[in-house]
PDB file of N, CA and C in Angstrom:
ATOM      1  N   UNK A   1     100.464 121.706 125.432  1.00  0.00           N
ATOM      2  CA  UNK A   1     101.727 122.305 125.074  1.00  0.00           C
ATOM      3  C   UNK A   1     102.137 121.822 123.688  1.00  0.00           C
ATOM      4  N   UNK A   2     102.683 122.759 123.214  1.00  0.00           N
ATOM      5  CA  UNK A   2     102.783 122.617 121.436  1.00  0.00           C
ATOM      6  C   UNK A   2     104.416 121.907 121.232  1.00  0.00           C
ATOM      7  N   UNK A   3     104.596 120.648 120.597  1.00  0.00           N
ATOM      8  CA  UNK A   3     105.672 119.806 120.300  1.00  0.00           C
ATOM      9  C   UNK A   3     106.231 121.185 119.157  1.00  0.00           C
ATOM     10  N   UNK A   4     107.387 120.899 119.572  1.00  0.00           N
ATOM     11  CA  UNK A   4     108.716 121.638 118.423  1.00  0.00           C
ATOM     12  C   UNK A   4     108.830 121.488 117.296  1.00  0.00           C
ATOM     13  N   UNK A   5     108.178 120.054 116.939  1.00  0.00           N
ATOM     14  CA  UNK A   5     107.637 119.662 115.316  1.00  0.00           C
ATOM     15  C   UNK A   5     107.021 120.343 114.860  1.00  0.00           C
ATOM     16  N   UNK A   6     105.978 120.298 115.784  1.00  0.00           N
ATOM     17  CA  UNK A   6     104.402 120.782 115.484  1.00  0.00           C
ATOM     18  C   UNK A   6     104.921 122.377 114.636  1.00  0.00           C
ATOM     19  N   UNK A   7     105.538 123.295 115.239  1.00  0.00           N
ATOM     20  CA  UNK A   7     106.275 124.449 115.379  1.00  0.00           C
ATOM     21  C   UNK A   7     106.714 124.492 114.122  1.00  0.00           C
ATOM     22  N   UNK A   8     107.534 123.971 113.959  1.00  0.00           N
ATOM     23  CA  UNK A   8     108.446 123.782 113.121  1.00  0.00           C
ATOM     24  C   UNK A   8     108.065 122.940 111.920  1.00  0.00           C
ATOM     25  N   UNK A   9     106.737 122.624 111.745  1.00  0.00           N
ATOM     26  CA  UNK A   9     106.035 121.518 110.825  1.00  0.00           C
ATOM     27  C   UNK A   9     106.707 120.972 110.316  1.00  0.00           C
ATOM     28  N   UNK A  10     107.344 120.510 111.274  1.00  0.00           N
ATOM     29  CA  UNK A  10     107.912 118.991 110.339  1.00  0.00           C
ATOM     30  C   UNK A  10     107.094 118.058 110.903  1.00  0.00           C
ATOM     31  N   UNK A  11     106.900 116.882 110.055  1.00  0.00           N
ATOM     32  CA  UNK A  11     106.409 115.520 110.348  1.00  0.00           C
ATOM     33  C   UNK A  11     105.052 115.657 109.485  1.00  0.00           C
ATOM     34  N   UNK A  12     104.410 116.992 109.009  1.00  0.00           N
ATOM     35  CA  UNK A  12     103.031 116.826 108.547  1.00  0.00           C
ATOM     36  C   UNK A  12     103.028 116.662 106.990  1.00  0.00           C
ATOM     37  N   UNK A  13     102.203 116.687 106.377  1.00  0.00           N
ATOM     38  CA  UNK A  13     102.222 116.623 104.583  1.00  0.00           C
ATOM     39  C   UNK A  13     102.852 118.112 104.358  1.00  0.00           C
ATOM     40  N   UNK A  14     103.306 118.256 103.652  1.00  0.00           N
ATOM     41  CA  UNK A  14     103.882 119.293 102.711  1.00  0.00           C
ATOM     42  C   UNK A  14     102.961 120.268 102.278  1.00  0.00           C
ATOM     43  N   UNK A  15     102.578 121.569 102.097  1.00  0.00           N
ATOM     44  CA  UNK A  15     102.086 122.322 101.469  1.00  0.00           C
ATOM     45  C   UNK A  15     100.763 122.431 102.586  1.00  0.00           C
ATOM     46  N   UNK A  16     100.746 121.797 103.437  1.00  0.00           N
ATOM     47  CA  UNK A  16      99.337 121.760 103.927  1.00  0.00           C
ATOM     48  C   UNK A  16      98.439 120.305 103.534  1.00  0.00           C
ATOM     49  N   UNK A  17      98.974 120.163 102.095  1.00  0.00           N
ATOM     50  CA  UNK A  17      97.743 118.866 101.167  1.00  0.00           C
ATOM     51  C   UNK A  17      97.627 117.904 102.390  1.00  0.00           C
ATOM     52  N   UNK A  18      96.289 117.300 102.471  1.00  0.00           N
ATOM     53  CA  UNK A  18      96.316 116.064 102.756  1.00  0.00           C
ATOM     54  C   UNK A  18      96.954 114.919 101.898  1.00  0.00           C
ATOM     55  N   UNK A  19      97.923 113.682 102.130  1.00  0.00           N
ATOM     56  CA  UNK A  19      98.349 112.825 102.065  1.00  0.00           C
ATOM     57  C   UNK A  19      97.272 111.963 101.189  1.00  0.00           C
ATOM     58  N   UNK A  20      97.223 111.814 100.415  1.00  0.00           N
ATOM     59  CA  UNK A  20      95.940 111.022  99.324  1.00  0.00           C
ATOM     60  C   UNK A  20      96.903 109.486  99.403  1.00  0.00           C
ATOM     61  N   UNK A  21      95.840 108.515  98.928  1.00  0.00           N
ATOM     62  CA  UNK A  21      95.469 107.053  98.857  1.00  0.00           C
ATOM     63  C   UNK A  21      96.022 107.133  97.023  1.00  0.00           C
ATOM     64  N   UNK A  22      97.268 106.244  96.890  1.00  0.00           N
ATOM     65  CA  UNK A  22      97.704 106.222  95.564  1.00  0.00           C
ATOM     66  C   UNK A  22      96.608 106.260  94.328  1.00  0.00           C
ATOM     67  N   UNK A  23      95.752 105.391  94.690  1.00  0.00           N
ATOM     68  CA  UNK A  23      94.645 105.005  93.778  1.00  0.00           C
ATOM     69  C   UNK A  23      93.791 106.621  93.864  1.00  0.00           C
ATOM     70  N   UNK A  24      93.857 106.835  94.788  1.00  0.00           N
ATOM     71  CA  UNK A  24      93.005 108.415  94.791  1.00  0.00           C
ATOM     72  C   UNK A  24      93.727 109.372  93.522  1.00  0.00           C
ATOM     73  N   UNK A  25      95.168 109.526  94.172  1.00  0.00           N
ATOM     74  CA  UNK A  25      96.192 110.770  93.024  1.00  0.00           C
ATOM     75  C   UNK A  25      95.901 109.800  92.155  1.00  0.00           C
ATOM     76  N   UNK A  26      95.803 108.914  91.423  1.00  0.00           N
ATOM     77  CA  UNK A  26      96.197 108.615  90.113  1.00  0.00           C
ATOM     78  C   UNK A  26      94.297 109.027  89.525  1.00  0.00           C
ATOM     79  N   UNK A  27      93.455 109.043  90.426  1.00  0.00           N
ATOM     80  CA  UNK A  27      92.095 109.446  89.689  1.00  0.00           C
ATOM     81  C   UNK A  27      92.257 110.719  89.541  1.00  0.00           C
ATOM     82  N   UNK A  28      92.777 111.489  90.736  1.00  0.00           N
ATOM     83  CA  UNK A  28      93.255 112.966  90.509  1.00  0.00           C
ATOM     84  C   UNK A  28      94.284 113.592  89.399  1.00  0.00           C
ATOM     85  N   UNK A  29      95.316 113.092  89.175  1.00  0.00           N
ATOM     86  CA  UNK A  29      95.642 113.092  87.545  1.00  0.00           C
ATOM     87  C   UNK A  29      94.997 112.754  86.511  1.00  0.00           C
ATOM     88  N   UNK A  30      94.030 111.546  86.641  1.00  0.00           N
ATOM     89  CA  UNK A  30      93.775 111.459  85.442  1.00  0.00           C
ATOM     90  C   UNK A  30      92.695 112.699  85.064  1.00  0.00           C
ATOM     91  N   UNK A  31      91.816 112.933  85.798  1.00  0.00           N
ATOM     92  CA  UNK A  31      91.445 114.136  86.184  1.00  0.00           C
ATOM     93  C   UNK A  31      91.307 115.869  85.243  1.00  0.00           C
ATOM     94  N   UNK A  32      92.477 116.145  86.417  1.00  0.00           N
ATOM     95  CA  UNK A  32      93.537 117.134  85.921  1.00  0.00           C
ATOM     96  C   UNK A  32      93.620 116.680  84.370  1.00  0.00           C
ATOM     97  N   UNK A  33      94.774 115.721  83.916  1.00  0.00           N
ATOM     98  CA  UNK A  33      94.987 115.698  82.373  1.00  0.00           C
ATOM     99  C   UNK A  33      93.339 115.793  81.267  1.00  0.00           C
ATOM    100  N   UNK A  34      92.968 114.969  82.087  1.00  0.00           N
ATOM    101  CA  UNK A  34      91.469 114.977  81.216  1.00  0.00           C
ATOM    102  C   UNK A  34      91.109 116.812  80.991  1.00  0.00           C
ATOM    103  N   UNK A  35      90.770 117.631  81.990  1.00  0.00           N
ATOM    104  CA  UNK A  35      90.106 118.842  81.760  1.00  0.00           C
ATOM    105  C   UNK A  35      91.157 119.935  81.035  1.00  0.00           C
ATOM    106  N   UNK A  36      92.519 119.143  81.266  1.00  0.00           N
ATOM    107  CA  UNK A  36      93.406 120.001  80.345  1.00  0.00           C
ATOM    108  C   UNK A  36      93.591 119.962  78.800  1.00  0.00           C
ATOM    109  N   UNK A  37      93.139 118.477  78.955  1.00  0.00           N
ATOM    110  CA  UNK A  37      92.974 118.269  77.238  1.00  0.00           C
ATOM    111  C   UNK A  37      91.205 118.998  76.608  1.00  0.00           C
ATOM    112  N   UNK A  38      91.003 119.143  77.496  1.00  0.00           N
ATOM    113  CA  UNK A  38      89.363 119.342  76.996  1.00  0.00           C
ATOM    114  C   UNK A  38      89.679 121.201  76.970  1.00  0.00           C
ATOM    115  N   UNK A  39      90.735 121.593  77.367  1.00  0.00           N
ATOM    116  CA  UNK A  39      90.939 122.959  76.936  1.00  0.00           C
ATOM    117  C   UNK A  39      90.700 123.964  78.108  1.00  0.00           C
ATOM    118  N   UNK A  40      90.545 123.443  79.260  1.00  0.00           N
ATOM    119  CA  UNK A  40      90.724 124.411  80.710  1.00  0.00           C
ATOM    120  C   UNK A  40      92.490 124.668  80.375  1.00  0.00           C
ATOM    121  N   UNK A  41      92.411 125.984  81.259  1.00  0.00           N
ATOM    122  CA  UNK A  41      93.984 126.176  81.757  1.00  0.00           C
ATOM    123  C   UNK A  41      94.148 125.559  82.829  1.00  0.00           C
ATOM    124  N   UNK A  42      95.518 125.502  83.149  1.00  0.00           N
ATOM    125  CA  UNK A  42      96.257 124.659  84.331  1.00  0.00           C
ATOM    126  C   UNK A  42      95.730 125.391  86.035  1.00  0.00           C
ATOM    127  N   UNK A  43      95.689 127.106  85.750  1.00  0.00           N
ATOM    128  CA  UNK A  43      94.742 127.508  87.070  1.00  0.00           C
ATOM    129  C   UNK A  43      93.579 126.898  87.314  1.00  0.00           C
ATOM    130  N   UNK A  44      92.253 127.066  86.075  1.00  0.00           N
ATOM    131  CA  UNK A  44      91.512 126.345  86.383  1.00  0.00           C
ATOM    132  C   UNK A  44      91.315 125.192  86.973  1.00  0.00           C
ATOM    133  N   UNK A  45      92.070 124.179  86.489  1.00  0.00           N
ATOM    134  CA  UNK A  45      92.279 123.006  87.329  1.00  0.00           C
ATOM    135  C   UNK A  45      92.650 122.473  88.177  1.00  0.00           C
ATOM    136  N   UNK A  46      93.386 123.948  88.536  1.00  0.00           N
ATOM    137  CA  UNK A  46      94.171 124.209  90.092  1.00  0.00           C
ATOM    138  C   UNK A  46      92.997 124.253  90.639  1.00  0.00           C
ATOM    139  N   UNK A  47      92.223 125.145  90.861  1.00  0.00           N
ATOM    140  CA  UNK A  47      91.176 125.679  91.956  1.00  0.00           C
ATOM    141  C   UNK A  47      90.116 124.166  91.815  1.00  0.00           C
ATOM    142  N   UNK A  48      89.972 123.683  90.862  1.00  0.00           N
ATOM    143  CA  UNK A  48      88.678 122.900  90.909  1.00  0.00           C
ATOM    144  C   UNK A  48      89.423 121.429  92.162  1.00  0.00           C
ATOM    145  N   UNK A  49      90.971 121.389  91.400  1.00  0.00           N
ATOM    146  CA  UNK A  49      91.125 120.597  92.589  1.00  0.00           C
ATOM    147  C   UNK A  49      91.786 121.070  93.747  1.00  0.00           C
ATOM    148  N   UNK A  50      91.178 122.073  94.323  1.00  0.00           N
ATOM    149  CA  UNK A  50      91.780 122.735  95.596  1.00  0.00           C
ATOM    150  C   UNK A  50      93.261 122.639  95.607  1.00  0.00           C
ATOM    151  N   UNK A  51      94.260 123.089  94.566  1.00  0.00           N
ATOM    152  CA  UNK A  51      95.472 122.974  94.695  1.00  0.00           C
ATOM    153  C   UNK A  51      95.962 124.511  94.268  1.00  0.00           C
ATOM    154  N   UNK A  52      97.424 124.650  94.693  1.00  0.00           N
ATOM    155  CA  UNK A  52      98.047 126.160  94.242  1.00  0.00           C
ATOM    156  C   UNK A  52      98.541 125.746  92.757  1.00  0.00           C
ATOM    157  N   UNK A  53      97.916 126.582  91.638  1.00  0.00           N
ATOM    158  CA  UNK A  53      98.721 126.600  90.548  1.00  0.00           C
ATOM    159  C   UNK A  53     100.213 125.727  90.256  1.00  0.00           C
ATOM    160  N   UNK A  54     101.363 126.469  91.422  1.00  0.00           N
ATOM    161  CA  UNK A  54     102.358 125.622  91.162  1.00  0.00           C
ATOM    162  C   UNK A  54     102.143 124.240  91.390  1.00  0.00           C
ATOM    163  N   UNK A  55     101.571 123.581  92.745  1.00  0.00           N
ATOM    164  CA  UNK A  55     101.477 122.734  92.786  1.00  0.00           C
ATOM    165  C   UNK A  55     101.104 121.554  91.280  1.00  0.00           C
ATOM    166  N   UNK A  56      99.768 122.070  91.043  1.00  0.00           N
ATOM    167  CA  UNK A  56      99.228 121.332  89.766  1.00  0.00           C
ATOM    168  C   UNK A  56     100.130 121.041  88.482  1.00  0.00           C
ATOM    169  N   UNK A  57     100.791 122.238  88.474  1.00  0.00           N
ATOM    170  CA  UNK A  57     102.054 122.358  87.372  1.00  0.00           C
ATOM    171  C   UNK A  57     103.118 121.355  87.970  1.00  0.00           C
ATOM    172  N   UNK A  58     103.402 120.971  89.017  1.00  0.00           N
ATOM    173  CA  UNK A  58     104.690 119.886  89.456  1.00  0.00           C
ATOM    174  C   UNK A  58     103.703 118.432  89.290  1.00  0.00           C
ATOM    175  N   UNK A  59     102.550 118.098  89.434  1.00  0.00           N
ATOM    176  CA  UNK A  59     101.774 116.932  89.253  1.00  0.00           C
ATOM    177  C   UNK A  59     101.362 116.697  87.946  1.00  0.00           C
ATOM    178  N   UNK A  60     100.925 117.767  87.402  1.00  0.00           N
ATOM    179  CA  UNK A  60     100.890 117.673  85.845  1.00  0.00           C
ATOM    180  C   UNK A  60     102.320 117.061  85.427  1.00  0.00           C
ATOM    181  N   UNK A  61     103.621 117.580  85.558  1.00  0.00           N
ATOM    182  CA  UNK A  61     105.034 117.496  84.967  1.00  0.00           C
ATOM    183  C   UNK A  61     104.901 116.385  85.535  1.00  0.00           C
ATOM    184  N   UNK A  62     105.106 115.153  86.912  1.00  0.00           N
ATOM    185  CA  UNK A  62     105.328 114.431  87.302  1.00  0.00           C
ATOM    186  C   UNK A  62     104.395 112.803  86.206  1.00  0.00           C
ATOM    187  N   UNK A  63     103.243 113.715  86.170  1.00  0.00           N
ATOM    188  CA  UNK A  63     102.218 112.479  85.351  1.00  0.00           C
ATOM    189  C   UNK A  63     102.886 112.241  84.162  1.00  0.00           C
ATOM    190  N   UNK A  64     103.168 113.624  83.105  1.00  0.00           N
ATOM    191  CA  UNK A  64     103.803 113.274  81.681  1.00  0.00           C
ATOM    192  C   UNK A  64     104.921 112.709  81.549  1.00  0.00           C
ATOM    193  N   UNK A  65     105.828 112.817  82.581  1.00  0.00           N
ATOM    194  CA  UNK A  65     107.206 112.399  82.728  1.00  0.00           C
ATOM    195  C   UNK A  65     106.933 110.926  83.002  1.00  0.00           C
ATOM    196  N   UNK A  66     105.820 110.318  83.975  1.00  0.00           N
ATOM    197  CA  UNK A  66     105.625 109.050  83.790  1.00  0.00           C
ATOM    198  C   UNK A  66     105.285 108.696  82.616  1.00  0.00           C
ATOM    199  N   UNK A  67     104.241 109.215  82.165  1.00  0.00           N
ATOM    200  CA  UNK A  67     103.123 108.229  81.327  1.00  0.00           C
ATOM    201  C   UNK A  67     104.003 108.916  80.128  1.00  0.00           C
ATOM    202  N   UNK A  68     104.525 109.826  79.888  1.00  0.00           N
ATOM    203  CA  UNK A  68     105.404 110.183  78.648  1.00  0.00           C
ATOM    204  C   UNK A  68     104.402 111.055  77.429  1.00  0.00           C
ATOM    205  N   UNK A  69     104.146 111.383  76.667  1.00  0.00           N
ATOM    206  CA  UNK A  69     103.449 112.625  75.943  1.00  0.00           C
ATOM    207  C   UNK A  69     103.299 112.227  74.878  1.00  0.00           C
ATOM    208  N   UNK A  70     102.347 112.018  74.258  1.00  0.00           N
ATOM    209  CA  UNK A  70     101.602 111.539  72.485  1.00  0.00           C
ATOM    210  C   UNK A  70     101.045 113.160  71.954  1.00  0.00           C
ATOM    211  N   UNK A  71     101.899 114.076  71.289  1.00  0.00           N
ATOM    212  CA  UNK A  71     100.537 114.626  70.614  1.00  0.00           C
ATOM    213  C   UNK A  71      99.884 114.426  70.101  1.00  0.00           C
TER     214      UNK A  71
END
């Protein structure tokens, strides 16, 4: 029998993503930024890391806003 959570997905990761190991997302940004500087678009780098466009675009914004932007 199916819990009301379950239903209602609450309690699971967001978007579907699996829940990554900090040290994992931060290889996964560096990643991402790396193939963006090398001149992929932001889709591209969506699909290579199994993510939706928007998504990549809120992790991309989240990384520069940390690490801050050098042109």
């Amino acid at each position: 029998m199916a819990d009301v959570g379950d239903i209602a997905g609450i309690g699971g990761p967001a978007g579907g993503e699996p829940r990554l190991p900090p040290q994992e997302m931060a290889r996964r940004a560096l990643r991402m930024l790396e193939r963006l500087v090398a001149g992929s678009t932001l889709t591209e780098v969506a699909a290579g890391e199994g993510l939706s466009p928007q998504r990549a675009r809120e992790l991309v914004a989240e990384v520069v806003a940390q690490r801050g932007y050098d042109p």
